[in-house]
C-alpha atoms as a PDB file:
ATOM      1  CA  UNK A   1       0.000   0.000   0.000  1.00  0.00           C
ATOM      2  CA  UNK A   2       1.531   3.303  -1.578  1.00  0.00           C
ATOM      3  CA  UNK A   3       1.002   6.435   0.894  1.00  0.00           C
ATOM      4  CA  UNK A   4       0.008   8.929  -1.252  1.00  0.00           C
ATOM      5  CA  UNK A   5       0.780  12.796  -0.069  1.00  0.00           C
ATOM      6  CA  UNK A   6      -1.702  15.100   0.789  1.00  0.00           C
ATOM      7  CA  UNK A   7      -2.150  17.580  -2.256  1.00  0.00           C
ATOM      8  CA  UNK A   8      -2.980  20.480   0.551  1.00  0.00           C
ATOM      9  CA  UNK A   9      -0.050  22.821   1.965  1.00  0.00           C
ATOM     10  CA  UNK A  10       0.802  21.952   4.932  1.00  0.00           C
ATOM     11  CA  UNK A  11       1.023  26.023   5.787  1.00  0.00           C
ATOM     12  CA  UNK A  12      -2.835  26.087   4.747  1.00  0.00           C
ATOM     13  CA  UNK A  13      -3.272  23.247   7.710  1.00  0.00           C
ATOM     14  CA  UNK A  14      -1.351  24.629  10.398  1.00  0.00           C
ATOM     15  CA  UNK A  15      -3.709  27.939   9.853  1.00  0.00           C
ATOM     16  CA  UNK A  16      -7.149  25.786   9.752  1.00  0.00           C
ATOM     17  CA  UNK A  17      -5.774  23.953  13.063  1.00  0.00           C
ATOM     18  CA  UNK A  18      -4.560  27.273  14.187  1.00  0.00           C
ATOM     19  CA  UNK A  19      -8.384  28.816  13.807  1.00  0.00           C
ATOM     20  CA  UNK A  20     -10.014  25.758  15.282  1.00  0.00           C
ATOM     21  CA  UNK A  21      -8.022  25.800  18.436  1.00  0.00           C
ATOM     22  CA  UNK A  22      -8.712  29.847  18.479  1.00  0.00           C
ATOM     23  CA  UNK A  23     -12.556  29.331  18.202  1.00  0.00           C
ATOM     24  CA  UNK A  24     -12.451  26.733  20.695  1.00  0.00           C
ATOM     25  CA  UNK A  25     -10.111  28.823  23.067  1.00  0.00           C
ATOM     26  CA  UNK A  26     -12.587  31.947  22.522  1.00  0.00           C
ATOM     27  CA  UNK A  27     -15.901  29.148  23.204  1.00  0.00           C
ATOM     28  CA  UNK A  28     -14.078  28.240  26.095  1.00  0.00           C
ATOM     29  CA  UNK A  29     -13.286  31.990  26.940  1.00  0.00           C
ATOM     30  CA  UNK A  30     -16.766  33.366  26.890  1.00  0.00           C
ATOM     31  CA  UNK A  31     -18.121  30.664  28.659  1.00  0.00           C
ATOM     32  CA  UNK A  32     -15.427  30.760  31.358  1.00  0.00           C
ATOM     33  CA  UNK A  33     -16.568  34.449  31.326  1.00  0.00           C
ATOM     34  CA  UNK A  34     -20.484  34.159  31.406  1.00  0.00           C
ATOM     35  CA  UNK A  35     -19.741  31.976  34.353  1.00  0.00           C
ATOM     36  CA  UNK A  36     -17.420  34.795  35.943  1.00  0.00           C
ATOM     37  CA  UNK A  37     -20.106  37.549  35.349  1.00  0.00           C
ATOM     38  CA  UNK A  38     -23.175  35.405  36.341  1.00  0.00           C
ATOM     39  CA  UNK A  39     -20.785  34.231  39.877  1.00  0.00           C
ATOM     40  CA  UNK A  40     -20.054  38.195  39.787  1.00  0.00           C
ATOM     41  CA  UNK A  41     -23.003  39.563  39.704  1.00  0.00           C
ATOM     42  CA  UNK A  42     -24.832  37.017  42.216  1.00  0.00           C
ATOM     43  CA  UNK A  43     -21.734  38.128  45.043  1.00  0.00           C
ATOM     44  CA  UNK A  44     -22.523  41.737  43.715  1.00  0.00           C
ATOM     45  CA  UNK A  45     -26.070  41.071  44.709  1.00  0.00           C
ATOM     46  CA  UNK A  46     -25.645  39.666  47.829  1.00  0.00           C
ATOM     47  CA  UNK A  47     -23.510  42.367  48.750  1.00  0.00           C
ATOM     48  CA  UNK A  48     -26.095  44.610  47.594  1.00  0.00           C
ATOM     49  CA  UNK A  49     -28.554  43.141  49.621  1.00  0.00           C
ATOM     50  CA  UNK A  50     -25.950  43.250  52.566  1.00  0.00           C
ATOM     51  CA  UNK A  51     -25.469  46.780  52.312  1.00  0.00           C
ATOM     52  CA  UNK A  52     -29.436  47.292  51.893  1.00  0.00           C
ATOM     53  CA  UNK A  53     -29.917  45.799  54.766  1.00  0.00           C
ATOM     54  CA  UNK A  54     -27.317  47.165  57.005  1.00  0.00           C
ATOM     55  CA  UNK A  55     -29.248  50.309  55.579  1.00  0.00           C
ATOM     56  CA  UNK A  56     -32.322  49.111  56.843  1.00  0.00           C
ATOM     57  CA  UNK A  57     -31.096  47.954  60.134  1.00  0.00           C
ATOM     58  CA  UNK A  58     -29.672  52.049  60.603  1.00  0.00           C
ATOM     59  CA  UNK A  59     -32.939  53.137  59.691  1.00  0.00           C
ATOM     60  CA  UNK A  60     -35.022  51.196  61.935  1.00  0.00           C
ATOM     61  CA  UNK A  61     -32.593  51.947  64.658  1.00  0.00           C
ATOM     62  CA  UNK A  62     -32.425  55.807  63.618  1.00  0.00           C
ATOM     63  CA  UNK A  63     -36.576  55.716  64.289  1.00  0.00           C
ATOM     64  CA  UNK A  64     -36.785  53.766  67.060  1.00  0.00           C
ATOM     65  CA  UNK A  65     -34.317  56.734  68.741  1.00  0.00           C
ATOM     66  CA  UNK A  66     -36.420  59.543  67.137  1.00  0.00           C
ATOM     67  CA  UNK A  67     -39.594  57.589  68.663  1.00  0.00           C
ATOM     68  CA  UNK A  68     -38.111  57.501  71.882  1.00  0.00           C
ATOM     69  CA  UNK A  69     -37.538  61.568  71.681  1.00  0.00           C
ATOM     70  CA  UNK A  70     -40.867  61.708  70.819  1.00  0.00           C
ATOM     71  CA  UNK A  71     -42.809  60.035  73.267  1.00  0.00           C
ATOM     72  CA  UNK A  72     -40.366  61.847  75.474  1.00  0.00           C
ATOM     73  CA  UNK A  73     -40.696  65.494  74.230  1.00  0.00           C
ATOM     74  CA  UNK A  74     -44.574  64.728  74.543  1.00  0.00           C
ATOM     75  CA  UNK A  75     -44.123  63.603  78.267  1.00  0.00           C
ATOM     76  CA  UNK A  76     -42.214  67.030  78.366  1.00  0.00           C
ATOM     77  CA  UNK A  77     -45.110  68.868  76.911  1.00  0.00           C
ATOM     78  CA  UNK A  78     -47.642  66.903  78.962  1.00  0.00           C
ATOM     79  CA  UNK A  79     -45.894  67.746  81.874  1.00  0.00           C
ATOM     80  CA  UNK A  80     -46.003  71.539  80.987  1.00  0.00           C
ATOM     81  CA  UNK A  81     -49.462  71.612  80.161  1.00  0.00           C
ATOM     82  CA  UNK A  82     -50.502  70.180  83.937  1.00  0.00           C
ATOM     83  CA  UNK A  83     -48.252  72.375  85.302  1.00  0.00           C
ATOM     84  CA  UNK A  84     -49.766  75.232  83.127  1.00  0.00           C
ATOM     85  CA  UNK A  85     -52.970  74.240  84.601  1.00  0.00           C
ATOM     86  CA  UNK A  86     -52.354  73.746  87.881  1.00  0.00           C
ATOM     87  CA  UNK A  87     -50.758  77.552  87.777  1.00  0.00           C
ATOM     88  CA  UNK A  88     -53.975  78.850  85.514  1.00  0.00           C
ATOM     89  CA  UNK A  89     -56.042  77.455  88.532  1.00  0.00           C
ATOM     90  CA  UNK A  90     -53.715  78.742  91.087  1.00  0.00           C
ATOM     91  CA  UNK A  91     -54.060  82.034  89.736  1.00  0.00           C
ATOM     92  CA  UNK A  92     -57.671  81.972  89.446  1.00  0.00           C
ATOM     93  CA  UNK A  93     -58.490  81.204  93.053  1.00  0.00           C
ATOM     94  CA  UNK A  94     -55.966  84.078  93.896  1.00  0.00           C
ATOM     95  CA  UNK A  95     -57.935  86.084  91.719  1.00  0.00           C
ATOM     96  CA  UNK A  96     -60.912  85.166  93.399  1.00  0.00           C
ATOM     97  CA  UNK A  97     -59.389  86.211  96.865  1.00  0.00           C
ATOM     98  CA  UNK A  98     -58.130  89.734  95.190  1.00  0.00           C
ATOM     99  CA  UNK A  99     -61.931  89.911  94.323  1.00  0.00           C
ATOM    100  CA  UNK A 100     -63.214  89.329  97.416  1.00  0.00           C
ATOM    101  CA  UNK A 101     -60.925  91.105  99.526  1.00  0.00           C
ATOM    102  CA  UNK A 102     -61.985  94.368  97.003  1.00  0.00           C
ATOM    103  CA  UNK A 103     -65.589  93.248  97.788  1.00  0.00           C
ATOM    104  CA  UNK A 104     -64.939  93.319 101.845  1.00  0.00           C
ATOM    105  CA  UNK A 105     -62.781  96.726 101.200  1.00  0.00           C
ATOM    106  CA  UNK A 106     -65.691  98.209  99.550  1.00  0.00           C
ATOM    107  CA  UNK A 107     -68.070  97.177 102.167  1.00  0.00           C
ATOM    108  CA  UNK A 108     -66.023  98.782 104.465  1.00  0.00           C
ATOM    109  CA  UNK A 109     -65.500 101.969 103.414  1.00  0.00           C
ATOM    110  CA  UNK A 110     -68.994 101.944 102.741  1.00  0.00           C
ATOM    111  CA  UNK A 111     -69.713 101.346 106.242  1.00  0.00           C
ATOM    112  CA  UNK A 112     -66.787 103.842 107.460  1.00  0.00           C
ATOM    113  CA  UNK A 113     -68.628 106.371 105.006  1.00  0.00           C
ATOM    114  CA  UNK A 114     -71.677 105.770 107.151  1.00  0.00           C
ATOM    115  CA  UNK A 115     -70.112 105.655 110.211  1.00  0.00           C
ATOM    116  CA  UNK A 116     -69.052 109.495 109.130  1.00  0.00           C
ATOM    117  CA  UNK A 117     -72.521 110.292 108.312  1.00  0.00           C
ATOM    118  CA  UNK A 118     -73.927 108.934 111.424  1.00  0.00           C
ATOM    119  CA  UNK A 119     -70.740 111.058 113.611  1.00  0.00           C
ATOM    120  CA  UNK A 120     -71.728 114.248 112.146  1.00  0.00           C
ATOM    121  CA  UNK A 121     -75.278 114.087 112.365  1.00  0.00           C
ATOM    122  CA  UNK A 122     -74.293 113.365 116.253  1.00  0.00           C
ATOM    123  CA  UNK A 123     -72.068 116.141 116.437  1.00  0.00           C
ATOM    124  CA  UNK A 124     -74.482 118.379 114.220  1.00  0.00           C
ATOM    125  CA  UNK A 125     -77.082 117.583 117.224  1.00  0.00           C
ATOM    126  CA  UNK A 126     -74.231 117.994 120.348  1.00  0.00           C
ATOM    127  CA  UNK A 127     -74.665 114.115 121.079  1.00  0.00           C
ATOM    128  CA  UNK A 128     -71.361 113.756 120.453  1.00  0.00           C
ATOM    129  CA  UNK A 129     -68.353 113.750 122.950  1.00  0.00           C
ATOM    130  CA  UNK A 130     -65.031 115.812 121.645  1.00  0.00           C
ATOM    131  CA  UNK A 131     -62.774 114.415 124.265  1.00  0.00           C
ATOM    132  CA  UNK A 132     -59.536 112.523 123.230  1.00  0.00           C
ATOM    133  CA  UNK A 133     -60.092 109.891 125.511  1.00  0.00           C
ATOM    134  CA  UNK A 134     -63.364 108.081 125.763  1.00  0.00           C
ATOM    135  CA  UNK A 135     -64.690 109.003 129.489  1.00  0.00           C
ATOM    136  CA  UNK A 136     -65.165 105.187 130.637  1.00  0.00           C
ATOM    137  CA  UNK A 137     -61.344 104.254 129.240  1.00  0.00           C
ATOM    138  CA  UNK A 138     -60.804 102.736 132.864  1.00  0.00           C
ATOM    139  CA  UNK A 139     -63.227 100.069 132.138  1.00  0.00           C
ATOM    140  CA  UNK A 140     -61.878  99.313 128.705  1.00  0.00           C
ATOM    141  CA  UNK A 141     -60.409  95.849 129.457  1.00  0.00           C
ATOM    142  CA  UNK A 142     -63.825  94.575 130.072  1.00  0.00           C
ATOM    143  CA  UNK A 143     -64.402  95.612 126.552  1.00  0.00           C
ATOM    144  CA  UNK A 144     -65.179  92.471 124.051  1.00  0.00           C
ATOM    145  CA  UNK A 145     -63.099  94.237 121.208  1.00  0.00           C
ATOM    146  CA  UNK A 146     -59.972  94.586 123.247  1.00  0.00           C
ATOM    147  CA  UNK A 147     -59.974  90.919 124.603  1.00  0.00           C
ATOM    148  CA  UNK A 148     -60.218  90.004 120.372  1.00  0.00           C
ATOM    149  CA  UNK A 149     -57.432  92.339 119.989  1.00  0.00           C
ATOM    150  CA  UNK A 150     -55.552  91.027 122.510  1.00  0.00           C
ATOM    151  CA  UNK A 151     -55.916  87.780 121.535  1.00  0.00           C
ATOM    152  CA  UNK A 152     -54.767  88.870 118.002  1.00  0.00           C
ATOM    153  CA  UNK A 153     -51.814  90.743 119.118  1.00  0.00           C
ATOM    154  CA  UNK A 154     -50.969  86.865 121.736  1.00  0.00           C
ATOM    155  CA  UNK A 155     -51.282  84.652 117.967  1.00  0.00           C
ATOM    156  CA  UNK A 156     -49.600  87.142 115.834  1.00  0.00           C
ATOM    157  CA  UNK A 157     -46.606  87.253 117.652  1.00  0.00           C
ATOM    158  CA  UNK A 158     -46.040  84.181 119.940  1.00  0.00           C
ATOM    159  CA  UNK A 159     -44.575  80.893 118.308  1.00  0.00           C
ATOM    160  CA  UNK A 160     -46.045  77.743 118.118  1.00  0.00           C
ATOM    161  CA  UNK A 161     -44.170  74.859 118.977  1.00  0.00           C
ATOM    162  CA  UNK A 162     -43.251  72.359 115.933  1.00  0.00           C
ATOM    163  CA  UNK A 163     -45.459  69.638 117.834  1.00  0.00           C
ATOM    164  CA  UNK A 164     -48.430  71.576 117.645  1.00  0.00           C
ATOM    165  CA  UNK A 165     -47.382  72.949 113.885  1.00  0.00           C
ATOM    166  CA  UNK A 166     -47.336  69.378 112.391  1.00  0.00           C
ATOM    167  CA  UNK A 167     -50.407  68.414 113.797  1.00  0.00           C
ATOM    168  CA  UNK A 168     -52.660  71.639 113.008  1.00  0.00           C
ATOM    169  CA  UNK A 169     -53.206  72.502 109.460  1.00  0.00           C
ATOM    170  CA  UNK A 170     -51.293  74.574 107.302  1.00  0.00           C
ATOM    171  CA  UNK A 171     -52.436  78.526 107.783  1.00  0.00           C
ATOM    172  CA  UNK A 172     -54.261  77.616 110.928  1.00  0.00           C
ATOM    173  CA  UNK A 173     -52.766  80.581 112.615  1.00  0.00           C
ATOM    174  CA  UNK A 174     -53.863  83.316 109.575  1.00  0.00           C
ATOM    175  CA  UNK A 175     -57.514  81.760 109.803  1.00  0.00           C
ATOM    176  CA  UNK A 176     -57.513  81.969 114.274  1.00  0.00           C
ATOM    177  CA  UNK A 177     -56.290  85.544 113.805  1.00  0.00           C
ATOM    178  CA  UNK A 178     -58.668  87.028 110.867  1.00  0.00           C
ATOM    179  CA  UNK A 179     -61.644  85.086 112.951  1.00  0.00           C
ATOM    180  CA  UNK A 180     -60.527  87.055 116.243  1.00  0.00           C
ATOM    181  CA  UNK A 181     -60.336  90.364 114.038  1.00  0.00           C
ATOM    182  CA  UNK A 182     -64.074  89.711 113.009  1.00  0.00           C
ATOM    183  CA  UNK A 183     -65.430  89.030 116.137  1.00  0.00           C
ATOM    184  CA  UNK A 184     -63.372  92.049 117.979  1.00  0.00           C
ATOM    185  CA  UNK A 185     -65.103  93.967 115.145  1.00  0.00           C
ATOM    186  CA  UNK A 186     -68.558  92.491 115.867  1.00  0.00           C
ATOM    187  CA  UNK A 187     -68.039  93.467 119.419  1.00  0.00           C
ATOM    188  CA  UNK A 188     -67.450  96.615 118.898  1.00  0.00           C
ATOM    189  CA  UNK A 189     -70.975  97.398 117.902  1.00  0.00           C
ATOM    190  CA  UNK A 190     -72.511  94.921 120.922  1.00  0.00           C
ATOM    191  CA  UNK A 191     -74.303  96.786 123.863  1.00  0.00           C
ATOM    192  CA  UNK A 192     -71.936  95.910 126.562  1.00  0.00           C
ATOM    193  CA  UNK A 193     -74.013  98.546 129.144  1.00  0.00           C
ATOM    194  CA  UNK A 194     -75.487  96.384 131.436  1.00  0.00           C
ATOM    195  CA  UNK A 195     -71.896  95.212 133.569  1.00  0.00           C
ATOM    196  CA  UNK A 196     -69.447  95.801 131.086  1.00  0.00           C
ATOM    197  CA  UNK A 197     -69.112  99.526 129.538  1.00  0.00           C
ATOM    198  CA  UNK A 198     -68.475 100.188 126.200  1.00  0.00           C
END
């Protein structure tokens, strides 16, 4: 058996072999490379997703903390309003007070304004005695008025004992010495002739 040679260049076959193993090197390239960027862009995504939700997790914790300064700040402002209240209430019953005490001061200088009437209709008729002293001032400490002002003058100025403070309310002493005022002032216009003189 004769081996006959191959009628085609051998230059022209090193070239066609050359080409196949090129197309096979670039198959072999691009899939090696689809692999890469698929396997890329899954470890991009996860890192996506890791970064997303390290985002998250900042954001949840960023409004739990605002939350928390909320419900605080309205504690704060619930706080203020009560205490804005209990002031507005505070300054309503001392307005009260201011309007009663006007309403007492009134009364009495409408009574004084009598009182002024009623001395110079006296004196207009002579019933009225000019003397500095009053002419029974010897009998004056059987007077009901000066025992009330004596007994204001004793709680004004003499303290009370700690003891006794704790156990007696608070402004015990201002309410004893405005009641002893009153009555001294009711005595003043009792008829105290008959065994005490007025």
């Amino acid at each position: 058996m004769t081996h006959k040679k191959s009628k085609i260049p051998h230059s022209l076959i090193q070239s066609l072999v050359a080409k196949g193993v090129q197309e096979q090197l670039e198959k072999r390239c691009d899939a090696d490379y689809r692999e890469g960027y698929e396997e890329g862009q899954k470890d991009l995504q996860a890192l996506v997703n890791a970064d997303e939700s390290e985002k998250i997790q900042k954001l949840r914790l960023s409004i739990s903390s605002l939350e928390s300064q909320l419900d605080q700040q309205a504690f704060t402002l619930s706080e203020k309003n009560r205490l804005l209240h209990d002031a507005t209430k505070r300054n309503t019953e001392k307005n009260q007070k201011i309007l009663e005490l006007e309403r007492q001061l009134e009364v009495s200088k409408n009574n004084f304004e009598t009182f002024k009437k009623e001395q110079q209709s006296l004196a207009a008729l002579g019933f009225v005695d000019k003397s500095f002293i009053v002419h029974n001032w010897r009998d004056s400490w059987k007077w009901l008025s000066n025992w009330c002002f004596g007994l204001v003058m004793f709680f004004a100025v003499t303290p009370l004992p700690p003891e006794l403070l704790a156990v007696l309310p608070e402004h015990i002493r201002f309410y004893v010495i405005a009641w002893i005022a009153f009555c001294g002032m009711v005595g003043r216009y009792i008829n105290q002739s008959h065994g005490i003189k007025s």
